[in-house]
Protein backbone atom coordinates (compact mmCIF):
# COMPACT_ATOMS: atom_id res chain seq x y z
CA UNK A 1 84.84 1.39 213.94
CA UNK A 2 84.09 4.19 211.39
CA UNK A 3 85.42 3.39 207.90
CA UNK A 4 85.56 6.42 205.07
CA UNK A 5 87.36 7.12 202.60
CA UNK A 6 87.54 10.04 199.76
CA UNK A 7 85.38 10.56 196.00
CA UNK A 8 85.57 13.30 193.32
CA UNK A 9 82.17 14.97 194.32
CA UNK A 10 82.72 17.60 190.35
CA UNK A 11 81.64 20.76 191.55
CA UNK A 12 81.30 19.66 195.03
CA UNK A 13 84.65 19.16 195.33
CA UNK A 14 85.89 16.00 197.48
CA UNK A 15 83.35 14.64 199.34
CA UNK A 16 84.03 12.13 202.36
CA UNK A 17 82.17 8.97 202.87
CA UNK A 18 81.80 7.16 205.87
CA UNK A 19 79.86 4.12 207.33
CA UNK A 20 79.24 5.20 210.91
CA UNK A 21 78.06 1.74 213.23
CA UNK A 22 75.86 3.94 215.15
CA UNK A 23 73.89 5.38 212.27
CA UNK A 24 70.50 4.99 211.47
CA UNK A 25 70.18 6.28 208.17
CA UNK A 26 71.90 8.18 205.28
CA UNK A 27 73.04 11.76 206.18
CA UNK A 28 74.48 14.60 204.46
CA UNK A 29 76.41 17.76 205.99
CA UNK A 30 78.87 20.16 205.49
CA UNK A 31 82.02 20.91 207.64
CA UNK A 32 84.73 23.36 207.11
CA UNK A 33 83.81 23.68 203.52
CA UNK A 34 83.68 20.02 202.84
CA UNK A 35 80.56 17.64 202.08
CA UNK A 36 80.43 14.50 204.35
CA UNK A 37 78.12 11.87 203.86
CA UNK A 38 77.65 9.11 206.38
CA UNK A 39 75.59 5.55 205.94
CA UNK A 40 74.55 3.12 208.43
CA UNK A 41 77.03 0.00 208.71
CA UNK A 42 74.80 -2.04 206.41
CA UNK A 43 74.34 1.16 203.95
CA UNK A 44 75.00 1.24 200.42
CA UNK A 45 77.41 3.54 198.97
CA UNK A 46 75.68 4.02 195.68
CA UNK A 47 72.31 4.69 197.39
CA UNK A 48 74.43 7.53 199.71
CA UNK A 49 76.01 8.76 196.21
CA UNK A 50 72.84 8.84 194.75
CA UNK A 51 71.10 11.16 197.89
CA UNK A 52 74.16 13.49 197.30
CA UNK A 53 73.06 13.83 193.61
CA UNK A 54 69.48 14.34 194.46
CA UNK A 55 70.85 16.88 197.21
CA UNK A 56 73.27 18.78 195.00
CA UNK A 57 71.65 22.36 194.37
CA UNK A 58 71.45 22.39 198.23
CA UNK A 59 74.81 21.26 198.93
CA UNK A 60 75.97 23.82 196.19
CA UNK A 61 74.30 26.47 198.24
CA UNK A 62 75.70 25.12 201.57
CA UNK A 63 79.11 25.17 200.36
CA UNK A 64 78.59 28.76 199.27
CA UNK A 65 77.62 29.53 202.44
CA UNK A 66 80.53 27.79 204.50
CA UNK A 67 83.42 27.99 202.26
CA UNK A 68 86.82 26.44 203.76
CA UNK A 69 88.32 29.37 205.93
CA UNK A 70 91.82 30.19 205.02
CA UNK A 71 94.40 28.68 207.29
CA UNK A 72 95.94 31.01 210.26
CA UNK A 73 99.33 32.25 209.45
CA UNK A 74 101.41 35.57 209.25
CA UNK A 75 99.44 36.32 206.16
CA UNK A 76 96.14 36.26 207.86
CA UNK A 77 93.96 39.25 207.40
CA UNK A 78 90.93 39.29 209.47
CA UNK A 79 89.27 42.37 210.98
CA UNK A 80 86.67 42.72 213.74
CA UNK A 81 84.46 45.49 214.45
CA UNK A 82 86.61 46.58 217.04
CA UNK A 83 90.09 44.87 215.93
CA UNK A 84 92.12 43.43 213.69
CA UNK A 85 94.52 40.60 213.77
CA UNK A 86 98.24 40.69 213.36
CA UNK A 87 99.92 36.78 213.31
CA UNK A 88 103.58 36.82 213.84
CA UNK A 89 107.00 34.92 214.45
CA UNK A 90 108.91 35.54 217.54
CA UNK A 91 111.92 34.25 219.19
CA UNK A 92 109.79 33.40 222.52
CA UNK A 93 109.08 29.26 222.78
CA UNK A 94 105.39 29.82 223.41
CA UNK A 95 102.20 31.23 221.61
CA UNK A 96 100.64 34.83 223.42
CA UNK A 97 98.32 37.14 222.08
CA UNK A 98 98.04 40.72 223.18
CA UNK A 99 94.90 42.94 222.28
CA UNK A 100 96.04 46.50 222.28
CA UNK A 101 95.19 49.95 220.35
CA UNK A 102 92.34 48.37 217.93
CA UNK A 103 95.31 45.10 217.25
CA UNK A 104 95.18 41.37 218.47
CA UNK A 105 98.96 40.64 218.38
CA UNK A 106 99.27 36.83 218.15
CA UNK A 107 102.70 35.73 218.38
CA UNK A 108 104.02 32.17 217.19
CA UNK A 109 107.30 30.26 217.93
CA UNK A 110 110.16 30.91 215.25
CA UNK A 111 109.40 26.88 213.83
CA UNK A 112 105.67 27.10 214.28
CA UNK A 113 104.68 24.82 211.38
CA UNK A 114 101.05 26.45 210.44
CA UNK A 115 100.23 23.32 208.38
CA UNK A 116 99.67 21.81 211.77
CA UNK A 117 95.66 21.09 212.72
CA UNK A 118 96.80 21.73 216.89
CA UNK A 119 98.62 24.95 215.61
CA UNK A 120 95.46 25.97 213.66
CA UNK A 121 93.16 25.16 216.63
CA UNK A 122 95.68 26.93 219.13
CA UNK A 123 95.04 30.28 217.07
CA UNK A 124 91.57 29.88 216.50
CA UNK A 125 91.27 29.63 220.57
CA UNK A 126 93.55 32.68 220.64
CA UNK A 127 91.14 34.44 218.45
CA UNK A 128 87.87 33.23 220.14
CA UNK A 129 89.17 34.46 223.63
CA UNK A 130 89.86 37.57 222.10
CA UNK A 131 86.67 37.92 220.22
CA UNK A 132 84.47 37.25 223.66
CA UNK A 133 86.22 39.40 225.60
CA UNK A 134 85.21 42.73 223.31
CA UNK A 135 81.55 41.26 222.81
CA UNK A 136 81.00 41.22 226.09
CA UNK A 137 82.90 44.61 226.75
CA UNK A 138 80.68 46.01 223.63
CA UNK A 139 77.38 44.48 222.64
CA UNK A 140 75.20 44.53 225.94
CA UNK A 141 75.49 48.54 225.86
CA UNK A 142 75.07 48.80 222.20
CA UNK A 143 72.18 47.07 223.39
CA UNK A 144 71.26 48.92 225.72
CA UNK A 145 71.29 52.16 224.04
CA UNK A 146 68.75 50.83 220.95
CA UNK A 147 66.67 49.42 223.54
CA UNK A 148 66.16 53.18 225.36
CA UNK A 149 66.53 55.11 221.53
CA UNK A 150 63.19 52.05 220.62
CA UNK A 151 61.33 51.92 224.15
CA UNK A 152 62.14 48.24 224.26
CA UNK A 153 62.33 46.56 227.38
CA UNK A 154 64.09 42.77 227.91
CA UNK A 155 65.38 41.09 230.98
CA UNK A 156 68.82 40.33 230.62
CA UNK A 157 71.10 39.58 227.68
CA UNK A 158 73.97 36.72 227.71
CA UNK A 159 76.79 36.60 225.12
CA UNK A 160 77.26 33.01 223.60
CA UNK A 161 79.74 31.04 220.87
CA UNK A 162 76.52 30.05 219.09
CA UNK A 163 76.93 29.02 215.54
CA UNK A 164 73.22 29.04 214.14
CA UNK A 165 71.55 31.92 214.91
CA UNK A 166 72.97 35.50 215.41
CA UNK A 167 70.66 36.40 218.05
CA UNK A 168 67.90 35.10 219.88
CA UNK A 169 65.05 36.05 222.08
CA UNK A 170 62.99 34.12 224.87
CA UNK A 171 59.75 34.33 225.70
CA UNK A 172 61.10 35.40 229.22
CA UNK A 173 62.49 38.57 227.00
CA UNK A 174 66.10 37.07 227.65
CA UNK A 175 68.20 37.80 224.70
CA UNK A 176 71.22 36.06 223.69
CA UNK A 177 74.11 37.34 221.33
CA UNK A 178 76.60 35.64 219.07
CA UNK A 179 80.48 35.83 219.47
CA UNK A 180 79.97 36.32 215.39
CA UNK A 181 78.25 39.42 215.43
CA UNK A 182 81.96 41.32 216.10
CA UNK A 183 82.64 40.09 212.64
CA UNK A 184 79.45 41.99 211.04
CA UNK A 185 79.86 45.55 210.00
CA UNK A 186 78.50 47.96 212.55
CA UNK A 187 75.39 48.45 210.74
CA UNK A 188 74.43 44.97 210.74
CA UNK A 189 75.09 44.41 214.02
CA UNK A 190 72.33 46.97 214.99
CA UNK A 191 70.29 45.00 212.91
CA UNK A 192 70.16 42.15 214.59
CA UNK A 193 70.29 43.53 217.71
CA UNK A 194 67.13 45.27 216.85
CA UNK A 195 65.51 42.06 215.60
CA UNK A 196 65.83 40.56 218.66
CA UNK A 197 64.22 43.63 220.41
CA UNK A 198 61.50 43.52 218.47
CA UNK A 199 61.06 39.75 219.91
CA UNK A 200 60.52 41.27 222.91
CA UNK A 201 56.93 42.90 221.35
CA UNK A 202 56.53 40.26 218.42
CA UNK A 203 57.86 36.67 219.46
CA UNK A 204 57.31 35.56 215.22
CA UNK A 205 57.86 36.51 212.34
CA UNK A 206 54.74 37.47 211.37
CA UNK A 207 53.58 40.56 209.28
CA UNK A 208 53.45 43.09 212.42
CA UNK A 209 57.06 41.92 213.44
CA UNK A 210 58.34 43.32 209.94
CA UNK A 211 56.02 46.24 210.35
CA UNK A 212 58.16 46.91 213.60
CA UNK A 213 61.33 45.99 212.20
CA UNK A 214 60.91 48.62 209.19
CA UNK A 215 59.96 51.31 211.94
CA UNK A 216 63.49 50.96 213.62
CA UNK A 217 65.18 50.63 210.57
CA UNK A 218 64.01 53.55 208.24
CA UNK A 219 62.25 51.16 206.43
CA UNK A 220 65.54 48.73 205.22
CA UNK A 221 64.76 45.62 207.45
CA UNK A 222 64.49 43.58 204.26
CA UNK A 223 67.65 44.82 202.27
CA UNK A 224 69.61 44.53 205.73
CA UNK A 225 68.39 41.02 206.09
CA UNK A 226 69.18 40.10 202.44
CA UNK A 227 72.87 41.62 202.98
CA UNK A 228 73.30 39.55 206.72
CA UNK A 229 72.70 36.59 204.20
CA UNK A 230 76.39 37.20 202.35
CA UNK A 231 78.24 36.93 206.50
CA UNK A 232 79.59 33.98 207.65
CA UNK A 233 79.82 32.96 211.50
CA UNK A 234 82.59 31.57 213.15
CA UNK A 235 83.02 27.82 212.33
CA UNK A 236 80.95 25.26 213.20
CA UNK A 237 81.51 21.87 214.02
CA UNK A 238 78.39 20.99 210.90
CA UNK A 239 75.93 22.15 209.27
CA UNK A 240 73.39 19.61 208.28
CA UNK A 241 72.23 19.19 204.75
CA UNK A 242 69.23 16.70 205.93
CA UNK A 243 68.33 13.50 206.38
CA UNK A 244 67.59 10.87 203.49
CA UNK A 245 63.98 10.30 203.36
């Protein structure tokens, strides 16, 4: 069975430790703006303390990265590139949303108690539904239209909840999008829809792949890339800090 429990991590915030049976070795990642360390069953808990301290700048950066998100409730403001979302009470006994005019109406029970982890989870879904159904209504002919305005050529493009990677590109020329580009500004959405097209020509990152990348960008590939650094994605189940050596 897993044991943890709860330590003042200072600028870390709380950290969780656990002692997982099934682990192997000390681990470190971060979930929903939280550090979590884990250590085999016959771990020490200083030793895991002390990789946390040697791991600190990193987990700093992490935490930057993947702040918690602010709980759904009828204060929530988030906007889309092609919505925004409005969370309401309602007299009705059940949870709907309703995308309509550039609004995702999400409507909650009178006694919906937001606090709740199932609640939280039920909205997120609500969200995520709504989010795929406008990438997939959106991003394969904004695509498409870069890919004729470039004289790129790829095989097929799929729209995925990935939580790594905004974009990706095959050797097959197949490229795959992230749900998490409709939270990107329109601009940086092109951007990574061009990187990926440039994949098609350059599979690396090498020097002629940024050559190409500065020809279909006026020359701002690297300050777009810089500013894609400051966007989150949607939340991930980790993201993994590393391994103790």
């Amino acid at each position: 069975m897993m044991q943890e429990r709860t330590v003042d991590g200072g600028d870390l915030g709380t950290i969780i430790l656990r002692r997982n049976p099934r682990a192997g070795h000390y681990s470190l990642r971060v979930k929903d703006g939280q550090v979590i360390g884990t250590m085999p069953p016959r771990g020490s808990e200083r030793e895991l303390l002390a990789f946390i301290d040697r791991q600190r700048q990193r987990l700093l950066r992490m935490l930057r990265r993947s702040p918690k998100r602010p709980p759904w409730n009828e204060s929530t403001d988030v906007q889309t590139c092609t919505f925004r979302v409005h969370v309401f009470r309602t007299s009705r006994a059940n949870f709907y949303a309703n995308l309509r005019d550039g609004v995702l109406h999400v409507a909650c029970p009178e006694a919906t108690d937001f606090e709740q982890e199932r609640v939280q989870q039920l909205l997120q879904g609500l969200f995520e539904k709504a989010l795929r159904h406008e990438a997939k209504r959106t991003l394969p002919g904004r695509l498409q239209k870069l890919a004729a305005r470039h004289s790129f050529h790829y095989t097929g493009v799929t729209v995925r909840n990935t939580q790594s990677r905004w974009g990706s590109c095959s050797s097959q020329k197949r490229i795959s999008l992230s749900l998490s580009l409709m939270l990107l500004p329109e601009h940086l959405i092109d951007y990574v829809l061009l990187h990926e097209l440039c994949h098609t020509v350059e599979m690396n990152h090498g020097e002629r792949f940024w050559q190409l990348m500065d020809k279909v960008t006026d020359h701002r590939a690297q300050m777009l890339r810089r500013e894609l650094k400051n966007w989150r994605m949607l939340p991930a189940g980790k993201t993994d800090a590393g391994d103790s050596e």
